[in-house]
N, C-alpha and C. Protein backbone atom coordinates (compact mmCIF):
# COMPACT_ATOMS: atom_id res chain seq x y z
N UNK A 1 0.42 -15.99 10.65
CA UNK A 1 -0.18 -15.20 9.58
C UNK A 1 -1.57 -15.72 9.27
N UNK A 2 -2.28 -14.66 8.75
CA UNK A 2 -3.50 -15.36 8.50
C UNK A 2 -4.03 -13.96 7.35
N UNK A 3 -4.59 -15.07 6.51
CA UNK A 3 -5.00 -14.90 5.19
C UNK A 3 -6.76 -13.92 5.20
N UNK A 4 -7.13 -12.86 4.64
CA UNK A 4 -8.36 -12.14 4.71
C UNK A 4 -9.02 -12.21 3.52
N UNK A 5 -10.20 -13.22 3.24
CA UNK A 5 -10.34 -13.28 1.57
C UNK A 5 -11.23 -11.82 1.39
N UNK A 6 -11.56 -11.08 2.70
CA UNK A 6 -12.17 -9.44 2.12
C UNK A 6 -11.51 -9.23 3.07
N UNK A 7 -11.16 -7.00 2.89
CA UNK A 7 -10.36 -6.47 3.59
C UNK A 7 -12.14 -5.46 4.07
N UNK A 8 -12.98 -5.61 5.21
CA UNK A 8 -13.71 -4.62 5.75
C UNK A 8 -13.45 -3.27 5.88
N UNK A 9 -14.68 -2.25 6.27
CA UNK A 9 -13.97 -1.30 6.92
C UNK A 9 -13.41 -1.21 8.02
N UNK A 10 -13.64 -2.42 8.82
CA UNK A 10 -12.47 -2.30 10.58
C UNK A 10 -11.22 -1.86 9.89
N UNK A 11 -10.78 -2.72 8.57
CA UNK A 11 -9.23 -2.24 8.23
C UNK A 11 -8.88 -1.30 7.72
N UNK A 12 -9.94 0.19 7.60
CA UNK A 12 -9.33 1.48 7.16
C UNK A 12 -8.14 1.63 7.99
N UNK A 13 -8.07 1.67 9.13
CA UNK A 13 -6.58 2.35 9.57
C UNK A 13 -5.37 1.43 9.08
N UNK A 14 -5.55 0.54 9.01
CA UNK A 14 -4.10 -0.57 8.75
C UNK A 14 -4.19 -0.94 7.46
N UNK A 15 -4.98 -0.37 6.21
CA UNK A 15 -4.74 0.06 5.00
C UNK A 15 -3.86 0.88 4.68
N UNK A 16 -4.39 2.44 5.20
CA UNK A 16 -3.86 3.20 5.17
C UNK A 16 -2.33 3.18 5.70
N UNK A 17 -2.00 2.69 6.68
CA UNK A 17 -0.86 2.48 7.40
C UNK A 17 -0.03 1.96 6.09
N UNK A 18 -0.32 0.97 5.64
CA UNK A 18 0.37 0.65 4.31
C UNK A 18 0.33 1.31 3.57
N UNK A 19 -0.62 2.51 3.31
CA UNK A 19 -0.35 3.24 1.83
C UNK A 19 0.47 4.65 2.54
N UNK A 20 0.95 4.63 3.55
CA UNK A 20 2.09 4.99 3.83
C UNK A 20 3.26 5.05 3.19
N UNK A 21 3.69 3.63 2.39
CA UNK A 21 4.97 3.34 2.54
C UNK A 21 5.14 3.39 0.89
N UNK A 22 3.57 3.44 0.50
CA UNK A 22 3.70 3.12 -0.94
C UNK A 22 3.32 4.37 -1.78
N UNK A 23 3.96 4.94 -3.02
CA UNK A 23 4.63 6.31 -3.37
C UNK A 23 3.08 7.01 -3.52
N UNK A 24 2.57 5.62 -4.30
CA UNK A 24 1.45 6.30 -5.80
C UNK A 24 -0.29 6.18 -4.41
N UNK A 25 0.36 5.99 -3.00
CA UNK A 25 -0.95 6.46 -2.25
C UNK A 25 -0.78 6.96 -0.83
N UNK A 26 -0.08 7.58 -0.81
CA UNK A 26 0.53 7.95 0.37
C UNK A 26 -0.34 9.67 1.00
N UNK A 27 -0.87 10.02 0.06
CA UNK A 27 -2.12 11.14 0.13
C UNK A 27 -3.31 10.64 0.09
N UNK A 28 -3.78 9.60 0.39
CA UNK A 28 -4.69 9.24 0.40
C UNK A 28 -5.50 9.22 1.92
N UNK A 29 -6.44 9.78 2.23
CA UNK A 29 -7.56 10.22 3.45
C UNK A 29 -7.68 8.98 3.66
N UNK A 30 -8.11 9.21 5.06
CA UNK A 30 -9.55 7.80 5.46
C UNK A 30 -11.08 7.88 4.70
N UNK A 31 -11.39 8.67 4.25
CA UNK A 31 -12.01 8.45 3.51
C UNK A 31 -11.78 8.15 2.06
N UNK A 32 -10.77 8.44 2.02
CA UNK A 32 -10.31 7.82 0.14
C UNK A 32 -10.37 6.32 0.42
N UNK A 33 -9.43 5.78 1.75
CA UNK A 33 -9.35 4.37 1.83
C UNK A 33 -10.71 3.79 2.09
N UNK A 34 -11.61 4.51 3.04
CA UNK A 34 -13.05 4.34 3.00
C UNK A 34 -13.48 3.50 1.74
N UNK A 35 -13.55 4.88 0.65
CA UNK A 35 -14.13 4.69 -0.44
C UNK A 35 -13.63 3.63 -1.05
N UNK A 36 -12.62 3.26 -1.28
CA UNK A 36 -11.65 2.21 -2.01
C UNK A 36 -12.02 1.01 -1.81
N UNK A 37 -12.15 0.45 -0.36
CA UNK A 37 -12.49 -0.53 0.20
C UNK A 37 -14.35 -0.77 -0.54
N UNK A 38 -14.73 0.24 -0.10
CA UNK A 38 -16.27 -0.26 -0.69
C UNK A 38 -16.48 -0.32 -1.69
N UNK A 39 -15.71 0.14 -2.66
CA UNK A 39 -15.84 0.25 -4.20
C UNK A 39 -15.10 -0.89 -4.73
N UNK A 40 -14.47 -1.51 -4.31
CA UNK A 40 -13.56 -2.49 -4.56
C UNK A 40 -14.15 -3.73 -5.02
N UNK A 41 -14.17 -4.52 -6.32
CA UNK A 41 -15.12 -5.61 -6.37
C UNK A 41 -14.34 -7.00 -5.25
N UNK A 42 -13.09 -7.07 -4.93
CA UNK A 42 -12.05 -7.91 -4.29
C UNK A 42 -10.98 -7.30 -3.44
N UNK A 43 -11.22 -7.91 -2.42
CA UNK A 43 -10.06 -7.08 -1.52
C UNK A 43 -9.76 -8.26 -0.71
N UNK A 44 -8.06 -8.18 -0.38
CA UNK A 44 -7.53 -9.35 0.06
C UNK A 44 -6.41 -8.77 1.07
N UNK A 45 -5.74 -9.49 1.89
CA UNK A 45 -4.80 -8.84 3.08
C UNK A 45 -3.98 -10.10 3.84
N UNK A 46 -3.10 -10.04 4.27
CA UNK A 46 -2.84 -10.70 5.19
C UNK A 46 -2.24 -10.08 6.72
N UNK A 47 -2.58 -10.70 7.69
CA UNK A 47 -2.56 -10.16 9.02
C UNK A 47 -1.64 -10.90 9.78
N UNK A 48 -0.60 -10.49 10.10
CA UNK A 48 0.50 -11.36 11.07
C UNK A 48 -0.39 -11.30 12.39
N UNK A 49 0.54 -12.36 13.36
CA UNK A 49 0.21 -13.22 14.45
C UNK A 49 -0.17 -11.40 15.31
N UNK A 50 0.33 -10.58 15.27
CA UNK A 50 0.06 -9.44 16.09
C UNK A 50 -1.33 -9.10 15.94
N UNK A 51 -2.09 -9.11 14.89
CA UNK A 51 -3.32 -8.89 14.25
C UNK A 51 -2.83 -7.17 13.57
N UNK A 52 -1.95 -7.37 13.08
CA UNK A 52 -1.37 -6.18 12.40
C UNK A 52 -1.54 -6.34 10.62
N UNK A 53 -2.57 -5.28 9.89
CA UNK A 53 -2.22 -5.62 8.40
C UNK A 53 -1.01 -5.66 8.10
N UNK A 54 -0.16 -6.57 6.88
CA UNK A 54 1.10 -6.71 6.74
C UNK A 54 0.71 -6.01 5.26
N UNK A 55 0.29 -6.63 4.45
CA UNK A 55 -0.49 -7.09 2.84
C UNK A 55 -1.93 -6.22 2.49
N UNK A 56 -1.77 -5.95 1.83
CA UNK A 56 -3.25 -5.61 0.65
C UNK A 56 -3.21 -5.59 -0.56
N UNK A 57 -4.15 -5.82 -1.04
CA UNK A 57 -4.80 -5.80 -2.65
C UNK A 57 -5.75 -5.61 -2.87
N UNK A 58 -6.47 -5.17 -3.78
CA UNK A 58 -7.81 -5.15 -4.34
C UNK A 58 -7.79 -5.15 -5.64
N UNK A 59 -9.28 -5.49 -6.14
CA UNK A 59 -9.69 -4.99 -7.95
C UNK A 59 -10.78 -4.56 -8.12
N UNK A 60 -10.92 -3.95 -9.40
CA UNK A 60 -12.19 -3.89 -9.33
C UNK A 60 -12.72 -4.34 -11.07
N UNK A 61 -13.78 -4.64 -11.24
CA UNK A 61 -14.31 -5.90 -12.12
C UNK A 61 -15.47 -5.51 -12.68
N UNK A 62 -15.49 -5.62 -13.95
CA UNK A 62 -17.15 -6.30 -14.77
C UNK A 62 -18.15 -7.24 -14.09
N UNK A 63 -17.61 -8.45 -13.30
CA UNK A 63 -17.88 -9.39 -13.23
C UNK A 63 -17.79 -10.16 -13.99
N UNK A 64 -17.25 -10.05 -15.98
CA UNK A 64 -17.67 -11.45 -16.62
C UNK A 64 -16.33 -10.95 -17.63
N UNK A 65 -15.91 -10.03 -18.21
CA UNK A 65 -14.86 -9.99 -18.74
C UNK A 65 -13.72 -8.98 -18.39
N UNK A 66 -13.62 -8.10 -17.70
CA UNK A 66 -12.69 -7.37 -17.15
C UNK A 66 -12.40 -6.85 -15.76
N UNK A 67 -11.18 -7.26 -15.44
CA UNK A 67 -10.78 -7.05 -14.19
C UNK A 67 -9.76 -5.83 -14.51
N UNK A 68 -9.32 -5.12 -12.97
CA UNK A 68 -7.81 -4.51 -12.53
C UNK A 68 -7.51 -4.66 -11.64
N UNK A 69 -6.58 -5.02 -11.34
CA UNK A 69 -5.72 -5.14 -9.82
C UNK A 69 -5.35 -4.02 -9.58
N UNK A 70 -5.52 -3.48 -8.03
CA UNK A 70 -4.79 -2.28 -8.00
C UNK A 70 -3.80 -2.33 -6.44
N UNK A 71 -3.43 -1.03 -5.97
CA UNK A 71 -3.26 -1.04 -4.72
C UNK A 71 -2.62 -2.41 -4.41
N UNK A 72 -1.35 -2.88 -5.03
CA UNK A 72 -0.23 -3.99 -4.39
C UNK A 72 0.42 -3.62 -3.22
N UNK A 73 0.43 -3.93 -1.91
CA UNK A 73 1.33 -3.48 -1.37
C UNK A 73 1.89 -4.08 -0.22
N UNK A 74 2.83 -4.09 0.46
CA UNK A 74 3.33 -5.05 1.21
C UNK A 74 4.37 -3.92 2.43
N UNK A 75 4.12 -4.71 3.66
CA UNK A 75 4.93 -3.62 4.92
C UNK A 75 6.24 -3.58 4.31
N UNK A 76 6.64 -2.14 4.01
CA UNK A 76 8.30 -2.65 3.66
C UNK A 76 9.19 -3.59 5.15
N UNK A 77 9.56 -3.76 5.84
CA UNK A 77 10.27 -4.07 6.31
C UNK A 77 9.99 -5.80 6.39
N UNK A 78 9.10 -6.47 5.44
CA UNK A 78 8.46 -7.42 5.37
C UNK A 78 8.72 -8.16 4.07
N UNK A 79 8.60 -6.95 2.80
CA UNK A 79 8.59 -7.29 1.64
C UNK A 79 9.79 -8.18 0.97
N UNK A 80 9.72 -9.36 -0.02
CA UNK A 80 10.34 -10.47 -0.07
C UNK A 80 10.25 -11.50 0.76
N UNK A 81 9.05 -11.43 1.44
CA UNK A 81 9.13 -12.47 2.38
C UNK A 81 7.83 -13.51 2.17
N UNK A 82 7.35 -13.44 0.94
CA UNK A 82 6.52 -13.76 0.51
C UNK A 82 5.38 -13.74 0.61
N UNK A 83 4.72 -12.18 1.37
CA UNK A 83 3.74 -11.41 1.33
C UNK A 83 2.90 -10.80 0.44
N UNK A 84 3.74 -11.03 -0.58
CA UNK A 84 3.01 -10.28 -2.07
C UNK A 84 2.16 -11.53 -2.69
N UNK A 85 2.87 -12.31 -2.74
CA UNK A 85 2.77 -13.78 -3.61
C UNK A 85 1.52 -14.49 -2.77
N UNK A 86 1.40 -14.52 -1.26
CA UNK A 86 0.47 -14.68 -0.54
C UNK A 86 -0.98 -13.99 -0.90
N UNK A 87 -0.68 -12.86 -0.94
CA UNK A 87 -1.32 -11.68 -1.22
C UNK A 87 -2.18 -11.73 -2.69
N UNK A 88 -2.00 -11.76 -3.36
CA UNK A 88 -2.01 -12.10 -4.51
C UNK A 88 -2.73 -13.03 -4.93
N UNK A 89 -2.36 -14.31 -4.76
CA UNK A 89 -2.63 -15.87 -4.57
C UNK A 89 -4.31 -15.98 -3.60
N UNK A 90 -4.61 -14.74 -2.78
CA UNK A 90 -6.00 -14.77 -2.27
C UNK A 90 -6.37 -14.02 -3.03
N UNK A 91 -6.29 -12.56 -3.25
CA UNK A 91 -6.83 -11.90 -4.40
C UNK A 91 -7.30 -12.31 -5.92
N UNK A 92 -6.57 -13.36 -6.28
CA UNK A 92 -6.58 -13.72 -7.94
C UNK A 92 -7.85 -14.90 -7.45
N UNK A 93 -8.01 -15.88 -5.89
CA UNK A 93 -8.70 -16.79 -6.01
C UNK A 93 -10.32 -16.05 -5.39
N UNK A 94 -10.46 -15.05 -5.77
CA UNK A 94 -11.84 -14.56 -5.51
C UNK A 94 -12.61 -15.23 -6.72
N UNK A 95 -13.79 -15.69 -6.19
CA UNK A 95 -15.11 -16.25 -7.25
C UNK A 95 -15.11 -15.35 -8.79
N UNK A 96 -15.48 -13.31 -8.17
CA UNK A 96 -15.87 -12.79 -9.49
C UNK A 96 -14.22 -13.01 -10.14
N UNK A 97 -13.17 -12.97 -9.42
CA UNK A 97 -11.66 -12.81 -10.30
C UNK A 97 -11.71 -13.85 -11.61
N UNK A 98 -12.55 -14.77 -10.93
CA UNK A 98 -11.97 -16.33 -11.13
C UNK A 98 -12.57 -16.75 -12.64
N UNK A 99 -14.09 -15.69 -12.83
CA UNK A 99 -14.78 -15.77 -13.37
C UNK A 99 -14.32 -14.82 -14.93
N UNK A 100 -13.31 -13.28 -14.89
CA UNK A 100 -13.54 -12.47 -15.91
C UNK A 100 -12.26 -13.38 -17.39
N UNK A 101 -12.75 -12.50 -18.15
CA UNK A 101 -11.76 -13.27 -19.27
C UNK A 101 -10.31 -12.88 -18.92
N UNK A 102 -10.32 -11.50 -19.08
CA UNK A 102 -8.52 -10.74 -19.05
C UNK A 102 -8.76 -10.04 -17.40
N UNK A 103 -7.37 -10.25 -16.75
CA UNK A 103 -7.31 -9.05 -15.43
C UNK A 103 -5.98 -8.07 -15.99
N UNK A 104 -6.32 -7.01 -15.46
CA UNK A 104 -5.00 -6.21 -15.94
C UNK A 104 -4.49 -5.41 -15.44
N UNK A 105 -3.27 -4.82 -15.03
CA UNK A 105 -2.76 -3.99 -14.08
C UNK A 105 -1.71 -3.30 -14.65
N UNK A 106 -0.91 -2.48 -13.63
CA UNK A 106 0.51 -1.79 -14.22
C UNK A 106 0.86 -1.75 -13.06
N UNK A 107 2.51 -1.42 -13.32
CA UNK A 107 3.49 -1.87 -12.47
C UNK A 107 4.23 -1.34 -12.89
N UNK A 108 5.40 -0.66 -12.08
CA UNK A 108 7.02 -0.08 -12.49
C UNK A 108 7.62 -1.55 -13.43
N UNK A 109 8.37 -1.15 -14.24
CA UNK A 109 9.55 -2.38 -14.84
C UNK A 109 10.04 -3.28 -14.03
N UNK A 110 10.21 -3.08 -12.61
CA UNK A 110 10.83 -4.14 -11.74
C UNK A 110 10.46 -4.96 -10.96
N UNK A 111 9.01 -4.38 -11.20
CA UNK A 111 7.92 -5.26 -10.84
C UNK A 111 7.14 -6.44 -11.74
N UNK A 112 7.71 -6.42 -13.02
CA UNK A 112 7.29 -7.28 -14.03
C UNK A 112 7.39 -8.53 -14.04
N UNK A 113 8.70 -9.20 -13.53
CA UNK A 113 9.01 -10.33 -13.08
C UNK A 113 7.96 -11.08 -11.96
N UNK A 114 7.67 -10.38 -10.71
CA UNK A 114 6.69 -10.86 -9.65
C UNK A 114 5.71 -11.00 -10.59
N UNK A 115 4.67 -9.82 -11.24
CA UNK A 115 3.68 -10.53 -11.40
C UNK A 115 3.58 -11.09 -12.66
N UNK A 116 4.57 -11.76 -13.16
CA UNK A 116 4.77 -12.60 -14.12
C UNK A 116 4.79 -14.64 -13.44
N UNK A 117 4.99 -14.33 -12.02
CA UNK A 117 4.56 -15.33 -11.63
C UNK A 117 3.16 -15.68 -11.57
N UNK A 118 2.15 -15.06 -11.71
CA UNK A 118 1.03 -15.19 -11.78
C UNK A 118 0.37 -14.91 -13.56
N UNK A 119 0.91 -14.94 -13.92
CA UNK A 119 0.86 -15.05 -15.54
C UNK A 119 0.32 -14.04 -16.23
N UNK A 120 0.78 -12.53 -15.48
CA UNK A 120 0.69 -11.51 -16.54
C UNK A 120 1.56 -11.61 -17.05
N UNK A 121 1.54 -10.84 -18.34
CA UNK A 121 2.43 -10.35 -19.19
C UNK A 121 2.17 -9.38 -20.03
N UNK A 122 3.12 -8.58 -20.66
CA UNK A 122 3.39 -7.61 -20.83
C UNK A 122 3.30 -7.35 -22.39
N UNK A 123 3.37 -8.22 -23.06
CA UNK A 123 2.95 -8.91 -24.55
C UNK A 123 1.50 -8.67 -24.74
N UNK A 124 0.73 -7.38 -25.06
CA UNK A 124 -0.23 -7.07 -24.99
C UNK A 124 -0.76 -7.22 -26.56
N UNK A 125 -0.07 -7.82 -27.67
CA UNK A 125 -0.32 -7.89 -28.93
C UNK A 125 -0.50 -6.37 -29.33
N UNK A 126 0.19 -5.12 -28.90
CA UNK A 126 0.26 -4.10 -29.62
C UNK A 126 -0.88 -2.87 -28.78
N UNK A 127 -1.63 -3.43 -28.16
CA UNK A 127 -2.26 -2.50 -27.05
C UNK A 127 -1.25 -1.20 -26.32
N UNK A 128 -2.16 -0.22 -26.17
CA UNK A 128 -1.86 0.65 -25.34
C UNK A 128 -2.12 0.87 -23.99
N UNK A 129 -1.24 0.94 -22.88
CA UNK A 129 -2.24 1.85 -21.97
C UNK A 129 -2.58 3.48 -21.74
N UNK A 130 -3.74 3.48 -22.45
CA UNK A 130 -3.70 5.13 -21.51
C UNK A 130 -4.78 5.94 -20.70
N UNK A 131 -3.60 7.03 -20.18
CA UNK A 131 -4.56 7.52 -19.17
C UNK A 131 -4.78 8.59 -18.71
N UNK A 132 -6.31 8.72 -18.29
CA UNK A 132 -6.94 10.55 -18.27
C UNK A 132 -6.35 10.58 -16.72
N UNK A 133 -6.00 12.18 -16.59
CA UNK A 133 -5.85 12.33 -15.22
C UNK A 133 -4.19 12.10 -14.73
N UNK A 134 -3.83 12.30 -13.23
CA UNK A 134 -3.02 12.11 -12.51
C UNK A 134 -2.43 10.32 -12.92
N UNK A 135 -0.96 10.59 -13.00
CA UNK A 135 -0.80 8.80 -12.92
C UNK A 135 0.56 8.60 -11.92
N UNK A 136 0.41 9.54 -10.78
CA UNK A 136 1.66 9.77 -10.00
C UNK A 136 1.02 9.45 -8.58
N UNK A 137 -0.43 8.50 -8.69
CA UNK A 137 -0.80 8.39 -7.57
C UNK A 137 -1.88 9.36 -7.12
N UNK A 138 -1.84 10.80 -7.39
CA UNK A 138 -2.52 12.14 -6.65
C UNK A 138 -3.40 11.73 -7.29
């Protein structure tokens, strides 16, 4: 395995290949993943011994007080194998990450636990999230 502290555009196709599997991007073009990738302030991956993407992540950032993580995702036939946590663990150690005050993301309920290893939480002191637009992925 080997660790990608940026995901380029060589890796539009084996992005996408992963947002295959995952609900909320599975309509997503080569050019959506295009765009994603370049717009992305952090993008992270890991690549098994095949040179196959397994892993991705990205965020995108202020630079000095706000981050989002987006796009978690891991090969299913892989996942639990500590691809996420890998994953993750390069993504969170990017310079601008390293730098904002709060990062913040969302996640199904059963996903709360994982990224509670990395010390989100869900204890927002009474905050909301909300949101304009599609939140089903489209």
């Amino acid at each position: 395995m080997r660790v990608l502290h940026a995901v380029g555009p060589e890796w539009i196709d084996g992005v996408r290949a992963l947002f295959q599997a995952a609900w909320w991007a599975q309509a997503r073009t080569h050019a959506d993943v295009a765009s994603n990738l370049v717009h992305s302030t952090a993008t992270a991956g890991i690549v098994d011994d095949d040179g196959t993407l397994v892993a991705f992540a990205r965020a995108l950032s202020d630079g000095s007080h706000r981050a989002v993580v987006l796009d978690v995702v891991v090969v299913p036939d892989q996942r639990r194998d500590g691809l996420g946590r890998a994953v993750m663990d390069a993504l969170l150690a990017d310079p601008t990450l390293c730098r904002v005050e709060s990062i913040a993301l969302w996640c199904k309920p059963e996903h709360v636990p994982f990224y509670e290893l990395f010390e989100f939480t869900d204890d927002v002191s009474g905050m909301r999230l909300m949101v304009r637009g599609a939140v089903d992925g489209s």
